[in-house]
PDB file of N, CA and C in Angstrom:
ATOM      1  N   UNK A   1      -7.699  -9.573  -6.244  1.00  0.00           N
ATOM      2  CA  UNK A   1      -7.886  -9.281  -4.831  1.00  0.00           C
ATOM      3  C   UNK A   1      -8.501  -7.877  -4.648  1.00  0.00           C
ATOM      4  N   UNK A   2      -7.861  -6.649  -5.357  1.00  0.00           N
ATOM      5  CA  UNK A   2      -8.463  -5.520  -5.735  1.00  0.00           C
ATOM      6  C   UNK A   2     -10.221  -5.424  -5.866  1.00  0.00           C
ATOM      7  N   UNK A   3     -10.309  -6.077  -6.920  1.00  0.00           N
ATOM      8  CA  UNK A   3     -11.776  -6.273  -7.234  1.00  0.00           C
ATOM      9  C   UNK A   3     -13.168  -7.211  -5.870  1.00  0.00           C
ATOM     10  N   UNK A   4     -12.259  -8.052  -5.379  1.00  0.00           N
ATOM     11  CA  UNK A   4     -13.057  -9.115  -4.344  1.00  0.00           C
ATOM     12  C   UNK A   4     -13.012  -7.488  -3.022  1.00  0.00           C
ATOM     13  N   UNK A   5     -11.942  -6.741  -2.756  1.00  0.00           N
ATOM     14  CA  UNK A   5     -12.506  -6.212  -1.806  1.00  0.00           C
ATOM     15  C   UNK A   5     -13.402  -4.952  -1.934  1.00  0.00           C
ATOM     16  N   UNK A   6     -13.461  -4.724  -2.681  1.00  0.00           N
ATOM     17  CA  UNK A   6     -14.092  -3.489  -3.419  1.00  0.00           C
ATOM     18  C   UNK A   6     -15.849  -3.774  -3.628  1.00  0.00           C
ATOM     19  N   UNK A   7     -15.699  -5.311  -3.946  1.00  0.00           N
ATOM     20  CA  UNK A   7     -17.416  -6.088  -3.837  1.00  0.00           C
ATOM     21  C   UNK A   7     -17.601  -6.300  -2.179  1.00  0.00           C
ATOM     22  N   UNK A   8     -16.756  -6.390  -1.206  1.00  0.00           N
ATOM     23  CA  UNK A   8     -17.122  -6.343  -0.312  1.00  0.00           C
ATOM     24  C   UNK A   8     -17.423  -5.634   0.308  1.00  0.00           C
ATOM     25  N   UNK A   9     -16.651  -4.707  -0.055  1.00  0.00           N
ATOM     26  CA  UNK A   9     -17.176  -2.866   0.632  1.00  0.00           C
ATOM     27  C   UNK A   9     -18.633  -2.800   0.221  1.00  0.00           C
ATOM     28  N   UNK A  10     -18.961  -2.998  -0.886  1.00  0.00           N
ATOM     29  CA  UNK A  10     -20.461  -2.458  -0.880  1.00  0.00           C
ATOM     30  C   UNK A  10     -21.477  -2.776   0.359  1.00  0.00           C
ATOM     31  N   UNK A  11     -21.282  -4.172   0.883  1.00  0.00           N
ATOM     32  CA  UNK A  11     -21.986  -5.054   1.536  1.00  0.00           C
ATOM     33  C   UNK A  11     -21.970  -3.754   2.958  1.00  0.00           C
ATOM     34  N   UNK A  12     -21.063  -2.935   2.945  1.00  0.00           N
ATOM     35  CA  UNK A  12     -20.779  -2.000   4.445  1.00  0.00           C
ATOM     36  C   UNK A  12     -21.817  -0.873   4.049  1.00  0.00           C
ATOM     37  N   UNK A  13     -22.064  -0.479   5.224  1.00  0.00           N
ATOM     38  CA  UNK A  13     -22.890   0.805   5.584  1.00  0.00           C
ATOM     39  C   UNK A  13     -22.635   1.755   4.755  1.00  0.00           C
ATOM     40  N   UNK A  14     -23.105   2.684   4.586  1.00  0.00           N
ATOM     41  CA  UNK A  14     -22.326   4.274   4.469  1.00  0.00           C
ATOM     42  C   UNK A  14     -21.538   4.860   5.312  1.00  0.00           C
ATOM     43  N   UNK A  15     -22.136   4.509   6.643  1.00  0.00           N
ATOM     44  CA  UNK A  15     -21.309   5.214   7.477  1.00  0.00           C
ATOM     45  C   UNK A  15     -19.800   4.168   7.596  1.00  0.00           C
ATOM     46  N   UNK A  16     -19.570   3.251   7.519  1.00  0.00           N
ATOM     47  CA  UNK A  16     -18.353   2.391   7.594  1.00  0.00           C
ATOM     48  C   UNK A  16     -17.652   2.679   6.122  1.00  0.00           C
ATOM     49  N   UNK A  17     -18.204   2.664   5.209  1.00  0.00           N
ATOM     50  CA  UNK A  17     -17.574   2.913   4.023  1.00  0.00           C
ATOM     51  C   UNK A  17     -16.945   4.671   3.830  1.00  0.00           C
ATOM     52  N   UNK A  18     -17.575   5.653   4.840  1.00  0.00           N
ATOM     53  CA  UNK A  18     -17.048   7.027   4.934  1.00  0.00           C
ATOM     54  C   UNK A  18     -15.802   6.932   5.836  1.00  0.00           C
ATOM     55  N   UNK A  19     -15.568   6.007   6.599  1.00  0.00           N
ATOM     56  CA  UNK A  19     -14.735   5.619   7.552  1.00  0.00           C
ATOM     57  C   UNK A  19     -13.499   5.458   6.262  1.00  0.00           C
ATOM     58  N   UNK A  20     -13.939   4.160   5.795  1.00  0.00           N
ATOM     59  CA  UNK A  20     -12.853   3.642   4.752  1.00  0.00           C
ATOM     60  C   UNK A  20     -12.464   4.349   3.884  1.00  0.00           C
ATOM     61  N   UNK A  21     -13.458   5.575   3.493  1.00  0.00           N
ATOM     62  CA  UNK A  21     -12.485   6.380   2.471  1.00  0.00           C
ATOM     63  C   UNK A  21     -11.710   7.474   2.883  1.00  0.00           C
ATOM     64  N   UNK A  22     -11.322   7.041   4.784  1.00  0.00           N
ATOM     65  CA  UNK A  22     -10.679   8.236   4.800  1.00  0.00           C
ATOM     66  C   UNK A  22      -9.034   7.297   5.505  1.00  0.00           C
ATOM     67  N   UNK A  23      -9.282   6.139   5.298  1.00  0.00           N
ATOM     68  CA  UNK A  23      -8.442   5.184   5.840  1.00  0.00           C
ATOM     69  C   UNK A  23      -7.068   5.799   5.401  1.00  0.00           C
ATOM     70  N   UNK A  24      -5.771   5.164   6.358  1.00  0.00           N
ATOM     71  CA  UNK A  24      -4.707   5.430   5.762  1.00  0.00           C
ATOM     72  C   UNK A  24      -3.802   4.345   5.090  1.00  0.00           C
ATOM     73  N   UNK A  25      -4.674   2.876   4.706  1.00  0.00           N
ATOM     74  CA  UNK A  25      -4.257   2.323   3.573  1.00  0.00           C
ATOM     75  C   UNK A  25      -4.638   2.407   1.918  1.00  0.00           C
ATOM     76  N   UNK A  26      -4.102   2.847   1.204  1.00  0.00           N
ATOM     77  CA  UNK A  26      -4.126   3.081   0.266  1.00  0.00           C
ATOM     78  C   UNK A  26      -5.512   2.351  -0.476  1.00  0.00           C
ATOM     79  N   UNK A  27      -4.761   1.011  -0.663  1.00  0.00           N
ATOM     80  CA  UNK A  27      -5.598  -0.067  -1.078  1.00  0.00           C
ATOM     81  C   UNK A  27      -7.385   0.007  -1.091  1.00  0.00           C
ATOM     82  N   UNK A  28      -7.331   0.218   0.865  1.00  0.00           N
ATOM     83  CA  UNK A  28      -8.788   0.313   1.266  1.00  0.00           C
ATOM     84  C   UNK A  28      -9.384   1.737   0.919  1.00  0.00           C
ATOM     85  N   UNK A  29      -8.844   2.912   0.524  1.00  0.00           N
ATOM     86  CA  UNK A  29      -9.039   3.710  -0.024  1.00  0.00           C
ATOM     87  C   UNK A  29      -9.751   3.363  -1.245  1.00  0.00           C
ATOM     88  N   UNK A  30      -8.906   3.200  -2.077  1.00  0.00           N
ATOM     89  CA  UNK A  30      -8.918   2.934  -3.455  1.00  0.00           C
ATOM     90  C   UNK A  30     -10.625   1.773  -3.588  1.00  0.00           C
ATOM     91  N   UNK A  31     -10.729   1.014  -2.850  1.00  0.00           N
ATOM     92  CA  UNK A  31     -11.354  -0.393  -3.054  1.00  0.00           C
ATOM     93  C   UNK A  31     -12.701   0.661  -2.354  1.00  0.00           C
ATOM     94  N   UNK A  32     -12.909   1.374  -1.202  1.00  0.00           N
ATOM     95  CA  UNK A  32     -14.063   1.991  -0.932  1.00  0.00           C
ATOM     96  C   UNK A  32     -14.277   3.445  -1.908  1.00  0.00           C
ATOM     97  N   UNK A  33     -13.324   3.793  -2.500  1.00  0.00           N
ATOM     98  CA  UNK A  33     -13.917   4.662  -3.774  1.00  0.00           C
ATOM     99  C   UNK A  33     -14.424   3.776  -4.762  1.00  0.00           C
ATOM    100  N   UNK A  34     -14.160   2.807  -4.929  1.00  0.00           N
ATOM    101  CA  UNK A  34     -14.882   1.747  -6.034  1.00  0.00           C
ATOM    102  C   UNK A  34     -16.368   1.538  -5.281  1.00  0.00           C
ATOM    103  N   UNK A  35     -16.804   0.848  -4.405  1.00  0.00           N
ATOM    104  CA  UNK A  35     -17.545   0.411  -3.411  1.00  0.00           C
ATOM    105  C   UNK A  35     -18.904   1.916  -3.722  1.00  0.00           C
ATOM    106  N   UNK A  36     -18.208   3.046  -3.414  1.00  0.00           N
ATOM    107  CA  UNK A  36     -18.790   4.294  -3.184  1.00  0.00           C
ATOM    108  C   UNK A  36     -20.022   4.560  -4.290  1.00  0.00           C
ATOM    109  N   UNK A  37     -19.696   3.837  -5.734  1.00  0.00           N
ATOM    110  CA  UNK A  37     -20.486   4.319  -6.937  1.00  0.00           C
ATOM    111  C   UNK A  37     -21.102   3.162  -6.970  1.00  0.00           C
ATOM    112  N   UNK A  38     -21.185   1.830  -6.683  1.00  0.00           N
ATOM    113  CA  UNK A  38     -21.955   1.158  -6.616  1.00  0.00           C
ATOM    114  C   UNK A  38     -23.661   1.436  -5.233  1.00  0.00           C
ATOM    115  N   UNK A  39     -22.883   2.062  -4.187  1.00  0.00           N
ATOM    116  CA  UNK A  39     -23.717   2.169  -3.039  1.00  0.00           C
ATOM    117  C   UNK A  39     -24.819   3.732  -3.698  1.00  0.00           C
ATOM    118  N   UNK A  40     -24.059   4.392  -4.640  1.00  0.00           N
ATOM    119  CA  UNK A  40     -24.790   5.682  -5.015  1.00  0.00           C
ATOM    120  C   UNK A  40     -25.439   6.276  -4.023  1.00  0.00           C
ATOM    121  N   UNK A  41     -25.063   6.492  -2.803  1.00  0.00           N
ATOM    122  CA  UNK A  41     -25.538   7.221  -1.867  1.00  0.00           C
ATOM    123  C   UNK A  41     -25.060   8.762  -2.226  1.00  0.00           C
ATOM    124  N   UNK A  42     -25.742  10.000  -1.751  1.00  0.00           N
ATOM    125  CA  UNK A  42     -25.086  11.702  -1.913  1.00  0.00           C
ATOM    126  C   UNK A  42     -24.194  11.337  -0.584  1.00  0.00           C
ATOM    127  N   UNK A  43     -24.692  10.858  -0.071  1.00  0.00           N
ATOM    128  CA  UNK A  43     -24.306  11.322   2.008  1.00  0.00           C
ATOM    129  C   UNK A  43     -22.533  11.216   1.431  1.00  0.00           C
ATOM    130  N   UNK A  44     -22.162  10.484   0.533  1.00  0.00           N
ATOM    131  CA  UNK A  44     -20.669   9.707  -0.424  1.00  0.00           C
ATOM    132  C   UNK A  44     -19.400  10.780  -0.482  1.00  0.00           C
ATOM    133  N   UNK A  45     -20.655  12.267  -1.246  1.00  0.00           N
ATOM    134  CA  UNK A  45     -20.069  12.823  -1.847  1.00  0.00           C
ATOM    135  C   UNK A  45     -19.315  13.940  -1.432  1.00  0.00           C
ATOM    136  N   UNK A  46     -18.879  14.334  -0.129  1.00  0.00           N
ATOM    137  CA  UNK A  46     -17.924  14.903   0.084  1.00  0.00           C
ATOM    138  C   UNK A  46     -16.953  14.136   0.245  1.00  0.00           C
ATOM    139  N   UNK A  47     -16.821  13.093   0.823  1.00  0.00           N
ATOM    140  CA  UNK A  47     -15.629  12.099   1.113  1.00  0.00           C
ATOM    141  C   UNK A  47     -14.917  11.852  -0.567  1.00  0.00           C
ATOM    142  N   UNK A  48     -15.593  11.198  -1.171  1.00  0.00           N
ATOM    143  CA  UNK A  48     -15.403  11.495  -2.447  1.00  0.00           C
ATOM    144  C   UNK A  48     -14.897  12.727  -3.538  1.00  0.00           C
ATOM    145  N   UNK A  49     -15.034  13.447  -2.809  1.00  0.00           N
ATOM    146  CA  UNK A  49     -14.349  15.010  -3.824  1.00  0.00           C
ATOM    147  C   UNK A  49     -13.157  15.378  -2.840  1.00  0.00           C
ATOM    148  N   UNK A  50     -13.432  14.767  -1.441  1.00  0.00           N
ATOM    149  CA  UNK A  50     -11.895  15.004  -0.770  1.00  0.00           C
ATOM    150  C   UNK A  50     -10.689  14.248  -1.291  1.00  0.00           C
ATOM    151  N   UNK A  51     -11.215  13.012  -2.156  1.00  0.00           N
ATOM    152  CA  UNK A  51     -10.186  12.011  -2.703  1.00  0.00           C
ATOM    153  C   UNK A  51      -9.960  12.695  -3.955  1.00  0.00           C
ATOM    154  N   UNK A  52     -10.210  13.556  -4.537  1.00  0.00           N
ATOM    155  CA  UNK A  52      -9.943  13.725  -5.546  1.00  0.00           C
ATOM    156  C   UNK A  52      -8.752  14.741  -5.612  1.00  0.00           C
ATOM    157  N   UNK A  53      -7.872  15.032  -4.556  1.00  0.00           N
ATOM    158  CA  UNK A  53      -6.765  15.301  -4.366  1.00  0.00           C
ATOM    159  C   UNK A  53      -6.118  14.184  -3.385  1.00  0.00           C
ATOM    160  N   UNK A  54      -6.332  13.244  -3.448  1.00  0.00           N
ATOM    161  CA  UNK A  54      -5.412  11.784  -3.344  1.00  0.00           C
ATOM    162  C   UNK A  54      -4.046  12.135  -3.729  1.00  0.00           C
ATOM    163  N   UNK A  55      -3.001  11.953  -3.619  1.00  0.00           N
ATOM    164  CA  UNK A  55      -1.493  11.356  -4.332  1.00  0.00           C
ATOM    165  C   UNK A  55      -1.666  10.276  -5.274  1.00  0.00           C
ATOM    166  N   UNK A  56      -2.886   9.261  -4.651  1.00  0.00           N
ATOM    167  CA  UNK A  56      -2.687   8.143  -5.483  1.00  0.00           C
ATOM    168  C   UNK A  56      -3.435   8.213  -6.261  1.00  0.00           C
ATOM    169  N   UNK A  57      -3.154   8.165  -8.146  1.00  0.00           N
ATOM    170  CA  UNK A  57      -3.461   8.670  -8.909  1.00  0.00           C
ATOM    171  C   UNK A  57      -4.996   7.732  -9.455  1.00  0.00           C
ATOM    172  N   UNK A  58      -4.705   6.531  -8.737  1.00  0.00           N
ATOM    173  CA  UNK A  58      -5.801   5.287  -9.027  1.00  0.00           C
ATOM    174  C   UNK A  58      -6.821   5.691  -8.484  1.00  0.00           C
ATOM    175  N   UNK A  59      -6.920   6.412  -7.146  1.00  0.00           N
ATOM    176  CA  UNK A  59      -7.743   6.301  -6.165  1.00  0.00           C
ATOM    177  C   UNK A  59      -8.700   7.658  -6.640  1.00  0.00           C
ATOM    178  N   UNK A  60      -7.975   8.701  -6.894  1.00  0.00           N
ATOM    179  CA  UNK A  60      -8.560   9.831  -7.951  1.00  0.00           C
ATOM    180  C   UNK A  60      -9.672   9.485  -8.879  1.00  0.00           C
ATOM    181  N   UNK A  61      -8.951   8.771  -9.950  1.00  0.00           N
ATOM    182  CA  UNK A  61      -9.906   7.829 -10.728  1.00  0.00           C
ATOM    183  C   UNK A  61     -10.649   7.220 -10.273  1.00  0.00           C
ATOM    184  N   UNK A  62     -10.899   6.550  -9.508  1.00  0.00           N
ATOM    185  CA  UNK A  62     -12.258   5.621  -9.053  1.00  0.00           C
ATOM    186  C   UNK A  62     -12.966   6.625  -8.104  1.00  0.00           C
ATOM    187  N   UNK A  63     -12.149   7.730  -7.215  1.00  0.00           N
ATOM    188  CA  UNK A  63     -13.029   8.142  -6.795  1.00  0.00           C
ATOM    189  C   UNK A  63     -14.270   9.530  -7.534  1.00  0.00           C
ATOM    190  N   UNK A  64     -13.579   9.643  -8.939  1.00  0.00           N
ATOM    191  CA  UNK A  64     -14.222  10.820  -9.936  1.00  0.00           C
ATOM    192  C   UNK A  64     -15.221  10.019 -10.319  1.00  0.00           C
ATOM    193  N   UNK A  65     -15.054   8.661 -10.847  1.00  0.00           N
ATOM    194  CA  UNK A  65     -15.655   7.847 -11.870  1.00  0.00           C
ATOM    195  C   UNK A  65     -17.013   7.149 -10.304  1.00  0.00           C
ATOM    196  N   UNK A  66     -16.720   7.122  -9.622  1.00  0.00           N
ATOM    197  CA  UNK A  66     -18.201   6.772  -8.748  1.00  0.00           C
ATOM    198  C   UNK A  66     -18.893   8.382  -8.038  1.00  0.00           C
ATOM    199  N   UNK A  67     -17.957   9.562  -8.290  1.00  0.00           N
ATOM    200  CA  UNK A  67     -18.578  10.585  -8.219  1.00  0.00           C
ATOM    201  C   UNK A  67     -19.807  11.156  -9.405  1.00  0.00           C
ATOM    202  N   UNK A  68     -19.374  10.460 -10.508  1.00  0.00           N
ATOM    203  CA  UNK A  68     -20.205  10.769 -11.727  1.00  0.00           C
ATOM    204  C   UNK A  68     -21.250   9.822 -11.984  1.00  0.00           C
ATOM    205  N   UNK A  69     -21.428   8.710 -11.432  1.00  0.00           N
ATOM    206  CA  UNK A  69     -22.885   7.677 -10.834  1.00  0.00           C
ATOM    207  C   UNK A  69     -23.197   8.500  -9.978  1.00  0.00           C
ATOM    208  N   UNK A  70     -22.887   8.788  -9.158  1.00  0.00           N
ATOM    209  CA  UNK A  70     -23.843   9.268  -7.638  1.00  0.00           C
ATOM    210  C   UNK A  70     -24.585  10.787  -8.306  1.00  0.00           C
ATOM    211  N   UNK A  71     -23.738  11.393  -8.803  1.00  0.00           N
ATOM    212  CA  UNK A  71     -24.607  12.638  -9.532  1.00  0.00           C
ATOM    213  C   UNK A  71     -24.748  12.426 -11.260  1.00  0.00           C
ATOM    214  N   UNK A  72     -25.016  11.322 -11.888  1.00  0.00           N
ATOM    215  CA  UNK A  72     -25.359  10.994 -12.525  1.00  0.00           C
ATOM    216  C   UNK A  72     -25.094  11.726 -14.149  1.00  0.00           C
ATOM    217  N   UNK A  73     -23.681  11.246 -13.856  1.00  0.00           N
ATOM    218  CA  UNK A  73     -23.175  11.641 -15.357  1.00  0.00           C
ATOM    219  C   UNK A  73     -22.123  13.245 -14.930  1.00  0.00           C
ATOM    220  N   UNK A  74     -22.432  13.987 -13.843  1.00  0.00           N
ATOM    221  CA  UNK A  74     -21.168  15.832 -13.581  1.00  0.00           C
ATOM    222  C   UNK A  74     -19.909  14.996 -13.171  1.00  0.00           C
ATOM    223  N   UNK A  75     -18.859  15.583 -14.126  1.00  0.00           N
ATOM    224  CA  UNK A  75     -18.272  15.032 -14.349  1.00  0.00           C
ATOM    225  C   UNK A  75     -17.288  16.497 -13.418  1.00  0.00           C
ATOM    226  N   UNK A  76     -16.912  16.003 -11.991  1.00  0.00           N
ATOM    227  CA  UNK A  76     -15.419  16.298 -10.875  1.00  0.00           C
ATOM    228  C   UNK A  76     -14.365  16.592 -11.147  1.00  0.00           C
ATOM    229  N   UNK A  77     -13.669  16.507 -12.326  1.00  0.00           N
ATOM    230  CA  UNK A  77     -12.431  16.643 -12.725  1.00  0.00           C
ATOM    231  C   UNK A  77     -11.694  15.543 -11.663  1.00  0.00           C
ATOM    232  N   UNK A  78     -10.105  15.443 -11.740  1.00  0.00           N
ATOM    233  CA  UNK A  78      -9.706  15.731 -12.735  1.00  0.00           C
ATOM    234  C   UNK A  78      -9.651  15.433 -14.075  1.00  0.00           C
ATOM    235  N   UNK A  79      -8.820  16.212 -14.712  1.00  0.00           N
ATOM    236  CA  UNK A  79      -8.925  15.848 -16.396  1.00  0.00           C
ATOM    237  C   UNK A  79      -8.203  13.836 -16.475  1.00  0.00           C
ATOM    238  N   UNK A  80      -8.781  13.130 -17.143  1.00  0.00           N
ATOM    239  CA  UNK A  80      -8.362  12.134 -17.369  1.00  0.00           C
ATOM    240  C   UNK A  80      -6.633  11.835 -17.928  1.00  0.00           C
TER     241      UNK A  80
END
């Protein structure tokens, strides 16, 4: 289910997907930081380095790991 909404996010705007990564369900968090490195937009990348002090430790991760597509390989911390 994780994965099906995360392919659906891509199908959203940028601007709807900046919406979603500031959502206050976790899940849709998590699923539009996935979404985020497929869309490789910059416009991404503050929303994206704001997640990278998440609580949720998943959402960190996906949101570092589609920060490092969008700038192509600089690697955000945190440490893995």
């Amino acid at each position: 289910a994780r994965e099906a909404l995360a392919r659906r996010l891509t199908r959203m705007t940028v601007g709807t997907l900046s919406e979603m990564l500031r959502d206050s369900d976790a899940e849709v968090r998590r699923a539009a930081a996935i979404a985020s490195g497929s869309k490789n937009d910059r416009s991404l990348i503050p929303e994206l380095i704001r997640l990278l002090a998440d609580p949720d430790p998943k959402i960190v991760q996906n949101a570092r790991n589609s920060l490092k597509v969008i700038t192509k390989g600089i690697d955000h911390g945190p440490e893995e």
